[in-house]
Every structure is written in C-alpha cells, then in structure tokens.
Protein backbone atom coordinates (compact mmCIF):
# COMPACT_ATOMS: atom_id res chain seq x y z
CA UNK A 1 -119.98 14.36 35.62
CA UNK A 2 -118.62 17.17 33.78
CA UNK A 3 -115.92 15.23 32.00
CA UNK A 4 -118.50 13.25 30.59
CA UNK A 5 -120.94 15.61 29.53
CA UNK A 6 -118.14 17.65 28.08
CA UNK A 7 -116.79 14.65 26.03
CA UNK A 8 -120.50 13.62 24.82
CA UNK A 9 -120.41 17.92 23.88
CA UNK A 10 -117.14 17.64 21.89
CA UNK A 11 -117.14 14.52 20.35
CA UNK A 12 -121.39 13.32 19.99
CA UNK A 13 -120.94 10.14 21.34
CA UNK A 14 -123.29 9.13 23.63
CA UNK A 15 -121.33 5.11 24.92
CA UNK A 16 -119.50 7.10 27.92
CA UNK A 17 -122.88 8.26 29.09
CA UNK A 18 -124.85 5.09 28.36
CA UNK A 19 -121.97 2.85 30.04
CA UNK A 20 -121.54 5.43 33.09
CA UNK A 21 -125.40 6.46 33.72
CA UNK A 22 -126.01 4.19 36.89
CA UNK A 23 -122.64 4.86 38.46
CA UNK A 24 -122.96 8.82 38.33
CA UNK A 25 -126.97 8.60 39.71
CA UNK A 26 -125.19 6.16 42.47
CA UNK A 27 -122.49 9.10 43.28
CA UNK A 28 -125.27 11.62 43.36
CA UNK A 29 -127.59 9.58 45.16
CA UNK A 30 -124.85 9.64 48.03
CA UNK A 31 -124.03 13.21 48.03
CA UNK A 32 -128.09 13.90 48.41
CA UNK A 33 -128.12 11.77 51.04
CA UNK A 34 -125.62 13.96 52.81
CA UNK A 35 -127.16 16.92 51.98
CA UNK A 36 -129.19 19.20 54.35
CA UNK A 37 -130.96 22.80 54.32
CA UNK A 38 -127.59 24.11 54.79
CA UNK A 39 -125.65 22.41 51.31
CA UNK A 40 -123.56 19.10 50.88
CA UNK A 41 -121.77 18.50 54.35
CA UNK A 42 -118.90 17.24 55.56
CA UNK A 43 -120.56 14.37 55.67
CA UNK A 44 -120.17 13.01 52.31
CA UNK A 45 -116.25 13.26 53.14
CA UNK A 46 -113.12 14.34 52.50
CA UNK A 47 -112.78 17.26 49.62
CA UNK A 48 -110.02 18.35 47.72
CA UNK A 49 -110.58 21.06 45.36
CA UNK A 50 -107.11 22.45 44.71
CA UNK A 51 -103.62 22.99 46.61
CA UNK A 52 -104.31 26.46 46.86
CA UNK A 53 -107.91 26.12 48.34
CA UNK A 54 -109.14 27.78 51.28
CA UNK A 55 -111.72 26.38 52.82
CA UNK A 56 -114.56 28.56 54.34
CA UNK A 57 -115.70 28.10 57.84
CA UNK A 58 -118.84 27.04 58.79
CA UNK A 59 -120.99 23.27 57.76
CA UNK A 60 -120.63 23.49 54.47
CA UNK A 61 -117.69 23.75 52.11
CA UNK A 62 -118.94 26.49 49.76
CA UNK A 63 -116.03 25.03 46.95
CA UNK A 64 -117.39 21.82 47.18
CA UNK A 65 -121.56 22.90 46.81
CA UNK A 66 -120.37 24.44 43.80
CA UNK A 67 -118.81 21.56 42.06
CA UNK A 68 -122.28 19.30 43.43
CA UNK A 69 -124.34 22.06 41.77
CA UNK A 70 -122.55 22.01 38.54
CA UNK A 71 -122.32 17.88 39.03
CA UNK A 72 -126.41 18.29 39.19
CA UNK A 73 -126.60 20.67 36.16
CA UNK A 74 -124.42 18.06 34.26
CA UNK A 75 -126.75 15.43 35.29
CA UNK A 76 -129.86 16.49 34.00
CA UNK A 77 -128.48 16.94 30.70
CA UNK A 78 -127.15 13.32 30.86
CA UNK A 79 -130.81 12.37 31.17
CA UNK A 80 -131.84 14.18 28.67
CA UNK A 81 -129.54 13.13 26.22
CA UNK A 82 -130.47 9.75 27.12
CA UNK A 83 -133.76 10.25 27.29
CA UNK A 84 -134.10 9.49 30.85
CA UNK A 85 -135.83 12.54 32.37
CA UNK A 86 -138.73 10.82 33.44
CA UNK A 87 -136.28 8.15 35.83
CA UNK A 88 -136.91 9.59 39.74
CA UNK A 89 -134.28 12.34 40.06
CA UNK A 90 -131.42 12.47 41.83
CA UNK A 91 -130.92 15.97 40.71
CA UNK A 92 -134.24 16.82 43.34
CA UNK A 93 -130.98 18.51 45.88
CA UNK A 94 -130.68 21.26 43.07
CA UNK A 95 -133.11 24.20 44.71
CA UNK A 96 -131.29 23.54 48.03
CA UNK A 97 -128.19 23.65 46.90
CA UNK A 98 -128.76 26.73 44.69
CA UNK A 99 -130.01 28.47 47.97
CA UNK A 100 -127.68 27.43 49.80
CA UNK A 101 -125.11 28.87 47.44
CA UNK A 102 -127.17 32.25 46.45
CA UNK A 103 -127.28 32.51 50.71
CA UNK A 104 -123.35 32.59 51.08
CA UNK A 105 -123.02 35.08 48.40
CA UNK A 106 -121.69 33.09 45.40
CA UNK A 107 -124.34 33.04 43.17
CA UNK A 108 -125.89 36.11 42.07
C-alpha cells in the first residue's frame, strides 16, 4: 500500500493506483476479516517484519498492527485520489486497530 501511495506522491501518476485498486481492497478485506477487538491476529498468517524483529507476546503482533494501520491510512488516500471514498470501506478496522495500538503503548 505504501509503495504505491508513495510512488503516486513522488511521481503524480495515478495508473499504479487505478490498475492495483481492487487487489489492495482484496488484501485489506482479508486482514479485516482476521481482525478482532484485540488487533490483526495471527490469523491472517505468517509475518515477517525484519531479521532483527522481536516479536511481542500476547494475540497480536504489535509490529504487524502497525504496518495494517499505516496499510489503512494509505488506503483511504488511494480512494481519495481516485475518487472512491464513497465505495463501502475496507478501511472500517481503523478505530480498532488504533485502540488496539494506543492500548499497548505505541501510539501516543
């Protein structure tokens, strides 16, 4: 998601995010669809974040919520761009994730 926002940023054109629209709502769909009260779980499956991560213990991978909040950031300025804000949401996990991160102490 980022990538492509960040390209559309740099560069102003708007193909990569017309041609890719459908498959990143399709990726997010899933990861809502493994999200609960407590974040994006385990569920959605494995994670790799970086060599040198640690995970945290617990349901949630805290690394991993943060790249799914900034992935639904990223999204809703893909649908703006596009002019797509009024398309059902699959940005809707947002609050709960932001809770979920502002609960374990990385946000705020």
């Amino acid at each position: 998601m980022s990538g492509c926002i960040n390209y559309w940023r740099i560069t102003g054109d708007k193909i990569i995010l017309t041609d890719l629209y459908n498959a990143a709502r399709k990726n997010l769909e899933y990861m809502q669809s493994c999200t609960t009260d407590d974040g994006l779980t385990d569920k959605a499956g494995w994670v790799f974040i970086d060599w040198g991560y640690v995970r945290n213990s617990g349901p949630v991978d805290i690394g991993f919520n943060l790249h799914y909040f900034a992935a639904l950031r990223d999204m809703e300025q893909w649908s703006r761009v596009l002019g797509k804000m009024n398309t059902p949401s699959c940005t809707d996990s947002k609050p709960t994730i932001f809770n979920v991160l502002y609960r374990h102490g990385t946000m705020g």
